[in-house]
C-alpha atoms as a PDB file:
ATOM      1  CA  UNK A   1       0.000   0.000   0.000  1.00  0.00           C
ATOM      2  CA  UNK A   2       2.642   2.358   0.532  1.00  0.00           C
ATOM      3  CA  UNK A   3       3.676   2.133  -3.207  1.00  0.00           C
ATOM      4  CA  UNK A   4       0.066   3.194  -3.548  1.00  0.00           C
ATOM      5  CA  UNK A   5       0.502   6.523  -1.904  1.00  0.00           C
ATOM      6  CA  UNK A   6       3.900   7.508  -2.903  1.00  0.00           C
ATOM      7  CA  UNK A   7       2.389   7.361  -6.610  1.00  0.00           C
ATOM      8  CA  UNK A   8      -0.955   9.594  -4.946  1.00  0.00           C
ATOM      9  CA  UNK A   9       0.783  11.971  -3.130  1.00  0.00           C
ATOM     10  CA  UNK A  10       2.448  14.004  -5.921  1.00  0.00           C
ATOM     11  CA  UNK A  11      -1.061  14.423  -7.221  1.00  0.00           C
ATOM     12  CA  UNK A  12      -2.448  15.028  -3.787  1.00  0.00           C
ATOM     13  CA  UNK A  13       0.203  18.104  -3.013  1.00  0.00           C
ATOM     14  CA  UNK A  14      -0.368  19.749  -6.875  1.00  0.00           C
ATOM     15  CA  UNK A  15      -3.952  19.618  -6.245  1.00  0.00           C
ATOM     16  CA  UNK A  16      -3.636  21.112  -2.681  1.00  0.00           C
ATOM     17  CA  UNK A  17      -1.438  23.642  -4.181  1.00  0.00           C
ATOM     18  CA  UNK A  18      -3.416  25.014  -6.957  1.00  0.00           C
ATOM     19  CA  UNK A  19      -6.343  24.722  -4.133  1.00  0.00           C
ATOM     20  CA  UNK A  20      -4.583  26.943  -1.648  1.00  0.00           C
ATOM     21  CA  UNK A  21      -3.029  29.427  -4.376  1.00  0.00           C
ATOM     22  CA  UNK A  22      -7.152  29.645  -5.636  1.00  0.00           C
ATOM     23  CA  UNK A  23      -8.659  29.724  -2.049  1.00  0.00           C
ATOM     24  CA  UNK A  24     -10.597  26.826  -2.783  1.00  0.00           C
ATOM     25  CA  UNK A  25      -9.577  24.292   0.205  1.00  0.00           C
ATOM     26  CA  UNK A  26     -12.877  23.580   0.780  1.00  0.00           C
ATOM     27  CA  UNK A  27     -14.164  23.011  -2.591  1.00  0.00           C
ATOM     28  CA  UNK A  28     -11.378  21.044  -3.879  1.00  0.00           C
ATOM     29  CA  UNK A  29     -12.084  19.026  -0.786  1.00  0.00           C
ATOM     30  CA  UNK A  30     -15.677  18.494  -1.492  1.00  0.00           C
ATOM     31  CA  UNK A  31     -14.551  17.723  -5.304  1.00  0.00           C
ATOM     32  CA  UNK A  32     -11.925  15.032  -4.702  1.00  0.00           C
ATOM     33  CA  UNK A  33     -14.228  13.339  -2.153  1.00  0.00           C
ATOM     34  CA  UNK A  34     -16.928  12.752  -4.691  1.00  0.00           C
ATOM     35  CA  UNK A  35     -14.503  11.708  -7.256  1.00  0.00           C
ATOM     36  CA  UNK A  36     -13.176   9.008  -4.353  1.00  0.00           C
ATOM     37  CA  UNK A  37     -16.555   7.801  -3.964  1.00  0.00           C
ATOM     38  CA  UNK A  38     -17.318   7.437  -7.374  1.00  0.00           C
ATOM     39  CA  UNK A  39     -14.319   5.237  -8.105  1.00  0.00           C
ATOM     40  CA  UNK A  40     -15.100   3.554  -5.248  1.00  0.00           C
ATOM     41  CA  UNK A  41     -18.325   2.417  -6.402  1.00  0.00           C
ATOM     42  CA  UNK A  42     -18.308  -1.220  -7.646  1.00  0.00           C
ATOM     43  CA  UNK A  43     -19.770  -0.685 -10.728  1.00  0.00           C
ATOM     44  CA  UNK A  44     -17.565   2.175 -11.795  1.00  0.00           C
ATOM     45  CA  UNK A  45     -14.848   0.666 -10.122  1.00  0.00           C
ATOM     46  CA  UNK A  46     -15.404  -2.231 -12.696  1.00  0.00           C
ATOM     47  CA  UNK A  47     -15.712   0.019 -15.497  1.00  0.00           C
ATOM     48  CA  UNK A  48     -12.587   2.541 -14.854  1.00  0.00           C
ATOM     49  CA  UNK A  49     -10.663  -1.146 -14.281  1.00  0.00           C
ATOM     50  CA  UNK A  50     -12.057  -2.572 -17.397  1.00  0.00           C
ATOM     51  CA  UNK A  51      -9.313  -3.169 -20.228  1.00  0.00           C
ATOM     52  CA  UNK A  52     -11.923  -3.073 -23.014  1.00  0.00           C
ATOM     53  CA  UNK A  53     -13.070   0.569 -22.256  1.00  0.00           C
ATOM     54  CA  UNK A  54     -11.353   3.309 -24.004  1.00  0.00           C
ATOM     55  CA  UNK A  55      -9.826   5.881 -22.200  1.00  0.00           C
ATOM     56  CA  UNK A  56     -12.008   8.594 -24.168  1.00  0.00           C
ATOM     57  CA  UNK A  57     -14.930   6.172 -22.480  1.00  0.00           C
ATOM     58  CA  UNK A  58     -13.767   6.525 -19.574  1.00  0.00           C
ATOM     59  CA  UNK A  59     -13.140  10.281 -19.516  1.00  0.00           C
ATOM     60  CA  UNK A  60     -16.436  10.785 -21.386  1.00  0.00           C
ATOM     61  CA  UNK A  61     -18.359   8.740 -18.320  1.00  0.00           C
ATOM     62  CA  UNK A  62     -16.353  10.607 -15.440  1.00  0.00           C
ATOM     63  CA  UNK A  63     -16.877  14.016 -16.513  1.00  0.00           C
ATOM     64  CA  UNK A  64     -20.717  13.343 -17.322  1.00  0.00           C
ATOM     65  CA  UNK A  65     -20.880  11.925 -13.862  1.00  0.00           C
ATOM     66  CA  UNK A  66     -19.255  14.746 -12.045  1.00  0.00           C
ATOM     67  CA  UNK A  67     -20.116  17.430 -14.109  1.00  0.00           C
ATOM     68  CA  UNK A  68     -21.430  19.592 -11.810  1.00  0.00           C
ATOM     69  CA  UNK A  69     -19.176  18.538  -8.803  1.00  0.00           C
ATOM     70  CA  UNK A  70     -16.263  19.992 -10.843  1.00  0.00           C
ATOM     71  CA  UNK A  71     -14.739  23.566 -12.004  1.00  0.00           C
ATOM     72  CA  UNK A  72     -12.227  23.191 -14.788  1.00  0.00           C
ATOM     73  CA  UNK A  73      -9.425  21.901 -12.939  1.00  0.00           C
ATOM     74  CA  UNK A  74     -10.919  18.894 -11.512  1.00  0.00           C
ATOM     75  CA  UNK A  75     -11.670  18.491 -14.849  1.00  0.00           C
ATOM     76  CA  UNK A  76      -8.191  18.711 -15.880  1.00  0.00           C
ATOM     77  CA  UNK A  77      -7.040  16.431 -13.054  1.00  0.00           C
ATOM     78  CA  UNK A  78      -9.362  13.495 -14.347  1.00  0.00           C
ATOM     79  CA  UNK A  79      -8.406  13.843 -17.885  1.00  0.00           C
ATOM     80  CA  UNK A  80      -4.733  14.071 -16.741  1.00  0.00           C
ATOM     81  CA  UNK A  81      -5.269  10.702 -14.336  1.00  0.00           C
ATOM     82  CA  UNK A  82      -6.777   8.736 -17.611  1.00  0.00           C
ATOM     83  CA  UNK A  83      -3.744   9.613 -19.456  1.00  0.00           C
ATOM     84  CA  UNK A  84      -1.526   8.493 -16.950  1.00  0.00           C
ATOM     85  CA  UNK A  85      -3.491   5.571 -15.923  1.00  0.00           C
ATOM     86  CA  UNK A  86      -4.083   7.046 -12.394  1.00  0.00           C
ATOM     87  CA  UNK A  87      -7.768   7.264 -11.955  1.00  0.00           C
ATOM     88  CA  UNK A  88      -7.806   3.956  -9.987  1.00  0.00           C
ATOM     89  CA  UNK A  89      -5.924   6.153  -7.379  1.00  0.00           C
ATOM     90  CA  UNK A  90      -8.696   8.839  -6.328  1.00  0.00           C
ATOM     91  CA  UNK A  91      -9.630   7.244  -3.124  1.00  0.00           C
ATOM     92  CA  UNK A  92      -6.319   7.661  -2.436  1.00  0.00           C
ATOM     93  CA  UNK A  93      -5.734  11.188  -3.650  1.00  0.00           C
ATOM     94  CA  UNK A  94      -8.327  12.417  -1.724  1.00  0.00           C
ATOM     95  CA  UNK A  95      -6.996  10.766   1.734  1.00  0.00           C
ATOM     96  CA  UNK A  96      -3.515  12.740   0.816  1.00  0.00           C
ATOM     97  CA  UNK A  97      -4.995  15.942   0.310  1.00  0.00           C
ATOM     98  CA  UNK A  98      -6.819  16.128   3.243  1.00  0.00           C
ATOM     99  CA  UNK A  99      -3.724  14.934   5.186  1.00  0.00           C
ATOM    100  CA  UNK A 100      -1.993  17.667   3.917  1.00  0.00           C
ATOM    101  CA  UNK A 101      -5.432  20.210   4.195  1.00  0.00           C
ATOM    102  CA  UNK A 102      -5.622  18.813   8.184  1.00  0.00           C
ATOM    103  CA  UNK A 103      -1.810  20.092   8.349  1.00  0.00           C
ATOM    104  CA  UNK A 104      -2.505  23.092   6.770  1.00  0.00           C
ATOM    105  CA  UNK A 105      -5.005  23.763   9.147  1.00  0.00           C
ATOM    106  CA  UNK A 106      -2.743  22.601  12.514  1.00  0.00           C
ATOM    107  CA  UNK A 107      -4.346  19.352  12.762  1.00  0.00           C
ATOM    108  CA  UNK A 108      -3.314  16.168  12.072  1.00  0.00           C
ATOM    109  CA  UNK A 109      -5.243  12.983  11.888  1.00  0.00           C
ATOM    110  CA  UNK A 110      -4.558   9.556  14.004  1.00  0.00           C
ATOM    111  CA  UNK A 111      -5.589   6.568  14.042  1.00  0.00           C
ATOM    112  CA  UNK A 112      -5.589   4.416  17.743  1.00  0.00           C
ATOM    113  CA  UNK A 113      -5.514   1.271  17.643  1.00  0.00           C
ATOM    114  CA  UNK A 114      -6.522  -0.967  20.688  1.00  0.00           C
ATOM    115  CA  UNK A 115      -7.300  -4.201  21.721  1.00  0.00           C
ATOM    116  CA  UNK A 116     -10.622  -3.653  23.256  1.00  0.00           C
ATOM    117  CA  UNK A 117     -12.726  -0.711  23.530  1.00  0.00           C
ATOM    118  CA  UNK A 118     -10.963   2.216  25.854  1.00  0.00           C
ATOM    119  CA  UNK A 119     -12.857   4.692  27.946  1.00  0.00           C
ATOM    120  CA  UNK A 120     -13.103   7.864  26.712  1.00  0.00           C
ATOM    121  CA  UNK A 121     -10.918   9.312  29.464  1.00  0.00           C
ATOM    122  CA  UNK A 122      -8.111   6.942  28.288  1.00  0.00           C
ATOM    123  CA  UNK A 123      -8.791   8.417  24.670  1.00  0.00           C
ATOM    124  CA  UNK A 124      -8.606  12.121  26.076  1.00  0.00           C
ATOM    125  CA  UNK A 125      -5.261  11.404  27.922  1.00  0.00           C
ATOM    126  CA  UNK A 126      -3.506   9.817  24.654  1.00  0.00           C
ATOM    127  CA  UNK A 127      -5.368  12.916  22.398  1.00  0.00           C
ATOM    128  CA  UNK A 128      -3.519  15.036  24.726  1.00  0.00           C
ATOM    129  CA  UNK A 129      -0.343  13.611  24.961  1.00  0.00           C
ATOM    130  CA  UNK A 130      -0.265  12.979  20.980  1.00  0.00           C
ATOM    131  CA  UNK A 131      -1.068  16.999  20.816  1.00  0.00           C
ATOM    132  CA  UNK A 132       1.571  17.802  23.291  1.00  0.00           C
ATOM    133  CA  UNK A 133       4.076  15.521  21.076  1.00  0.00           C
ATOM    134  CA  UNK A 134       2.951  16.959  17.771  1.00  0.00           C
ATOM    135  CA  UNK A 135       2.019  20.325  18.893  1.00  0.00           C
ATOM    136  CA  UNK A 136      -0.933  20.451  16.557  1.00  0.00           C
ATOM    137  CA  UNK A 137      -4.438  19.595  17.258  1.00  0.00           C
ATOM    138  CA  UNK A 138      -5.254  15.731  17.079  1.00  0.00           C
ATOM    139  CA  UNK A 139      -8.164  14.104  15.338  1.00  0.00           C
ATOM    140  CA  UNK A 140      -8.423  10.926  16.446  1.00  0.00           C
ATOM    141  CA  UNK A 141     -10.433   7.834  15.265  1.00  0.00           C
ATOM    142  CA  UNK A 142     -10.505   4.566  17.655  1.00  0.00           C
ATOM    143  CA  UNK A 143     -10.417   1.223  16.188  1.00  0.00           C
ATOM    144  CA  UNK A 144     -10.541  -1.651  17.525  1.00  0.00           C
ATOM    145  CA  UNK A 145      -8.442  -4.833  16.042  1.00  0.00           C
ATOM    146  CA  UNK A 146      -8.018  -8.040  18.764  1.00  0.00           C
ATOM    147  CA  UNK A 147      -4.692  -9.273  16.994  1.00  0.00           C
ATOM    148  CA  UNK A 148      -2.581  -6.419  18.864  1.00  0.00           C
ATOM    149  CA  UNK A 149      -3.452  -8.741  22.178  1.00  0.00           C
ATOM    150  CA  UNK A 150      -3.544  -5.414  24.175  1.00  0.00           C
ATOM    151  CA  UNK A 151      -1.156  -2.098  24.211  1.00  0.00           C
ATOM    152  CA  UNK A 152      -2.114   0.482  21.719  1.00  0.00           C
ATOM    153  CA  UNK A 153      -0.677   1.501  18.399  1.00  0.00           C
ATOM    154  CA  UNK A 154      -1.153   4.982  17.366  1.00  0.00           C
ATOM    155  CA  UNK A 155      -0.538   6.168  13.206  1.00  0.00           C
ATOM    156  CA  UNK A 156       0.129   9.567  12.815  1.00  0.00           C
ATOM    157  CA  UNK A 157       0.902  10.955   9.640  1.00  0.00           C
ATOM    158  CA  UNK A 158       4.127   9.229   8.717  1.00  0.00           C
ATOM    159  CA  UNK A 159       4.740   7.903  12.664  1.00  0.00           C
ATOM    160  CA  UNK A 160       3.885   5.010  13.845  1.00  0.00           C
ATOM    161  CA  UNK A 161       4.003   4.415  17.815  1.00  0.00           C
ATOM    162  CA  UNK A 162       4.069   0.464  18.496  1.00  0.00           C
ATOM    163  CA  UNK A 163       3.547   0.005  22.109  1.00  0.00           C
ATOM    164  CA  UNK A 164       1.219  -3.216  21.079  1.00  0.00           C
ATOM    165  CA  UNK A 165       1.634  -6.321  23.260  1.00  0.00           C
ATOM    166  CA  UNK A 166       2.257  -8.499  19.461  1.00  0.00           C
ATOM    167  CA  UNK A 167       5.010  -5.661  18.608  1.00  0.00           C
ATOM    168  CA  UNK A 168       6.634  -6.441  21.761  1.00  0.00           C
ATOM    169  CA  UNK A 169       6.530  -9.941  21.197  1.00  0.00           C
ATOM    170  CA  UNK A 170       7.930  -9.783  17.887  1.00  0.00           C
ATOM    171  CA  UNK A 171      11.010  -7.954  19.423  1.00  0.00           C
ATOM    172  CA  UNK A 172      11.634 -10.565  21.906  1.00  0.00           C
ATOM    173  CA  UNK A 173      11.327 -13.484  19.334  1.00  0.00           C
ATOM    174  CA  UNK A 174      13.593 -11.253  17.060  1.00  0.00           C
ATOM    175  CA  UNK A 175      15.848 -10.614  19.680  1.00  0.00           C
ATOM    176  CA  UNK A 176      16.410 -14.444  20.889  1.00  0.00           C
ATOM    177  CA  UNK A 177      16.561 -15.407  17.629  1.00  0.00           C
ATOM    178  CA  UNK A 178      19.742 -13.046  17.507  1.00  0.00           C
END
Protein backbone atom coordinates (compact mmCIF):
# COMPACT_ATOMS: atom_id res chain seq x y z
CA UNK A 1 0.00 0.00 0.00
CA UNK A 2 2.64 2.36 0.53
CA UNK A 3 3.68 2.13 -3.21
CA UNK A 4 0.07 3.19 -3.55
CA UNK A 5 0.50 6.52 -1.90
CA UNK A 6 3.90 7.51 -2.90
CA UNK A 7 2.39 7.36 -6.61
CA UNK A 8 -0.96 9.59 -4.95
CA UNK A 9 0.78 11.97 -3.13
CA UNK A 10 2.45 14.00 -5.92
CA UNK A 11 -1.06 14.42 -7.22
CA UNK A 12 -2.45 15.03 -3.79
CA UNK A 13 0.20 18.10 -3.01
CA UNK A 14 -0.37 19.75 -6.88
CA UNK A 15 -3.95 19.62 -6.24
CA UNK A 16 -3.64 21.11 -2.68
CA UNK A 17 -1.44 23.64 -4.18
CA UNK A 18 -3.42 25.01 -6.96
CA UNK A 19 -6.34 24.72 -4.13
CA UNK A 20 -4.58 26.94 -1.65
CA UNK A 21 -3.03 29.43 -4.38
CA UNK A 22 -7.15 29.64 -5.64
CA UNK A 23 -8.66 29.72 -2.05
CA UNK A 24 -10.60 26.83 -2.78
CA UNK A 25 -9.58 24.29 0.20
CA UNK A 26 -12.88 23.58 0.78
CA UNK A 27 -14.16 23.01 -2.59
CA UNK A 28 -11.38 21.04 -3.88
CA UNK A 29 -12.08 19.03 -0.79
CA UNK A 30 -15.68 18.49 -1.49
CA UNK A 31 -14.55 17.72 -5.30
CA UNK A 32 -11.93 15.03 -4.70
CA UNK A 33 -14.23 13.34 -2.15
CA UNK A 34 -16.93 12.75 -4.69
CA UNK A 35 -14.50 11.71 -7.26
CA UNK A 36 -13.18 9.01 -4.35
CA UNK A 37 -16.56 7.80 -3.96
CA UNK A 38 -17.32 7.44 -7.37
CA UNK A 39 -14.32 5.24 -8.10
CA UNK A 40 -15.10 3.55 -5.25
CA UNK A 41 -18.32 2.42 -6.40
CA UNK A 42 -18.31 -1.22 -7.65
CA UNK A 43 -19.77 -0.68 -10.73
CA UNK A 44 -17.56 2.17 -11.80
CA UNK A 45 -14.85 0.67 -10.12
CA UNK A 46 -15.40 -2.23 -12.70
CA UNK A 47 -15.71 0.02 -15.50
CA UNK A 48 -12.59 2.54 -14.85
CA UNK A 49 -10.66 -1.15 -14.28
CA UNK A 50 -12.06 -2.57 -17.40
CA UNK A 51 -9.31 -3.17 -20.23
CA UNK A 52 -11.92 -3.07 -23.01
CA UNK A 53 -13.07 0.57 -22.26
CA UNK A 54 -11.35 3.31 -24.00
CA UNK A 55 -9.83 5.88 -22.20
CA UNK A 56 -12.01 8.59 -24.17
CA UNK A 57 -14.93 6.17 -22.48
CA UNK A 58 -13.77 6.53 -19.57
CA UNK A 59 -13.14 10.28 -19.52
CA UNK A 60 -16.44 10.79 -21.39
CA UNK A 61 -18.36 8.74 -18.32
CA UNK A 62 -16.35 10.61 -15.44
CA UNK A 63 -16.88 14.02 -16.51
CA UNK A 64 -20.72 13.34 -17.32
CA UNK A 65 -20.88 11.93 -13.86
CA UNK A 66 -19.26 14.75 -12.05
CA UNK A 67 -20.12 17.43 -14.11
CA UNK A 68 -21.43 19.59 -11.81
CA UNK A 69 -19.18 18.54 -8.80
CA UNK A 70 -16.26 19.99 -10.84
CA UNK A 71 -14.74 23.57 -12.00
CA UNK A 72 -12.23 23.19 -14.79
CA UNK A 73 -9.43 21.90 -12.94
CA UNK A 74 -10.92 18.89 -11.51
CA UNK A 75 -11.67 18.49 -14.85
CA UNK A 76 -8.19 18.71 -15.88
CA UNK A 77 -7.04 16.43 -13.05
CA UNK A 78 -9.36 13.50 -14.35
CA UNK A 79 -8.41 13.84 -17.89
CA UNK A 80 -4.73 14.07 -16.74
CA UNK A 81 -5.27 10.70 -14.34
CA UNK A 82 -6.78 8.74 -17.61
CA UNK A 83 -3.74 9.61 -19.46
CA UNK A 84 -1.53 8.49 -16.95
CA UNK A 85 -3.49 5.57 -15.92
CA UNK A 86 -4.08 7.05 -12.39
CA UNK A 87 -7.77 7.26 -11.96
CA UNK A 88 -7.81 3.96 -9.99
CA UNK A 89 -5.92 6.15 -7.38
CA UNK A 90 -8.70 8.84 -6.33
CA UNK A 91 -9.63 7.24 -3.12
CA UNK A 92 -6.32 7.66 -2.44
CA UNK A 93 -5.73 11.19 -3.65
CA UNK A 94 -8.33 12.42 -1.72
CA UNK A 95 -7.00 10.77 1.73
CA UNK A 96 -3.52 12.74 0.82
CA UNK A 97 -5.00 15.94 0.31
CA UNK A 98 -6.82 16.13 3.24
CA UNK A 99 -3.72 14.93 5.19
CA UNK A 100 -1.99 17.67 3.92
CA UNK A 101 -5.43 20.21 4.20
CA UNK A 102 -5.62 18.81 8.18
CA UNK A 103 -1.81 20.09 8.35
CA UNK A 104 -2.51 23.09 6.77
CA UNK A 105 -5.00 23.76 9.15
CA UNK A 106 -2.74 22.60 12.51
CA UNK A 107 -4.35 19.35 12.76
CA UNK A 108 -3.31 16.17 12.07
CA UNK A 109 -5.24 12.98 11.89
CA UNK A 110 -4.56 9.56 14.00
CA UNK A 111 -5.59 6.57 14.04
CA UNK A 112 -5.59 4.42 17.74
CA UNK A 113 -5.51 1.27 17.64
CA UNK A 114 -6.52 -0.97 20.69
CA UNK A 115 -7.30 -4.20 21.72
CA UNK A 116 -10.62 -3.65 23.26
CA UNK A 117 -12.73 -0.71 23.53
CA UNK A 118 -10.96 2.22 25.85
CA UNK A 119 -12.86 4.69 27.95
CA UNK A 120 -13.10 7.86 26.71
CA UNK A 121 -10.92 9.31 29.46
CA UNK A 122 -8.11 6.94 28.29
CA UNK A 123 -8.79 8.42 24.67
CA UNK A 124 -8.61 12.12 26.08
CA UNK A 125 -5.26 11.40 27.92
CA UNK A 126 -3.51 9.82 24.65
CA UNK A 127 -5.37 12.92 22.40
CA UNK A 128 -3.52 15.04 24.73
CA UNK A 129 -0.34 13.61 24.96
CA UNK A 130 -0.26 12.98 20.98
CA UNK A 131 -1.07 17.00 20.82
CA UNK A 132 1.57 17.80 23.29
CA UNK A 133 4.08 15.52 21.08
CA UNK A 134 2.95 16.96 17.77
CA UNK A 135 2.02 20.32 18.89
CA UNK A 136 -0.93 20.45 16.56
CA UNK A 137 -4.44 19.60 17.26
CA UNK A 138 -5.25 15.73 17.08
CA UNK A 139 -8.16 14.10 15.34
CA UNK A 140 -8.42 10.93 16.45
CA UNK A 141 -10.43 7.83 15.26
CA UNK A 142 -10.51 4.57 17.65
CA UNK A 143 -10.42 1.22 16.19
CA UNK A 144 -10.54 -1.65 17.52
CA UNK A 145 -8.44 -4.83 16.04
CA UNK A 146 -8.02 -8.04 18.76
CA UNK A 147 -4.69 -9.27 16.99
CA UNK A 148 -2.58 -6.42 18.86
CA UNK A 149 -3.45 -8.74 22.18
CA UNK A 150 -3.54 -5.41 24.17
CA UNK A 151 -1.16 -2.10 24.21
CA UNK A 152 -2.11 0.48 21.72
CA UNK A 153 -0.68 1.50 18.40
CA UNK A 154 -1.15 4.98 17.37
CA UNK A 155 -0.54 6.17 13.21
CA UNK A 156 0.13 9.57 12.82
CA UNK A 157 0.90 10.95 9.64
CA UNK A 158 4.13 9.23 8.72
CA UNK A 159 4.74 7.90 12.66
CA UNK A 160 3.89 5.01 13.85
CA UNK A 161 4.00 4.42 17.81
CA UNK A 162 4.07 0.46 18.50
CA UNK A 163 3.55 0.01 22.11
CA UNK A 164 1.22 -3.22 21.08
CA UNK A 165 1.63 -6.32 23.26
CA UNK A 166 2.26 -8.50 19.46
CA UNK A 167 5.01 -5.66 18.61
CA UNK A 168 6.63 -6.44 21.76
CA UNK A 169 6.53 -9.94 21.20
CA UNK A 170 7.93 -9.78 17.89
CA UNK A 171 11.01 -7.95 19.42
CA UNK A 172 11.63 -10.56 21.91
CA UNK A 173 11.33 -13.48 19.33
CA UNK A 174 13.59 -11.25 17.06
CA UNK A 175 15.85 -10.61 19.68
CA UNK A 176 16.41 -14.44 20.89
CA UNK A 177 16.56 -15.41 17.63
CA UNK A 178 19.74 -13.05 17.51
Amino acid sequence: MAEISTIARPYAVAAFNLAKEKKALKEWSEMLDFLAQVAKDEHMFAFINDSKVSDEDREKALLKIAAKKLNQYGENLIKLLIEYKRINMLPEISQAFEVLKATDEGTLEAEIVVASKPSDKEVDTLVKSLEKKFNKKIDARVTIDEAILGGTKVIVGDTVIDASIREQLQNLAYALKA
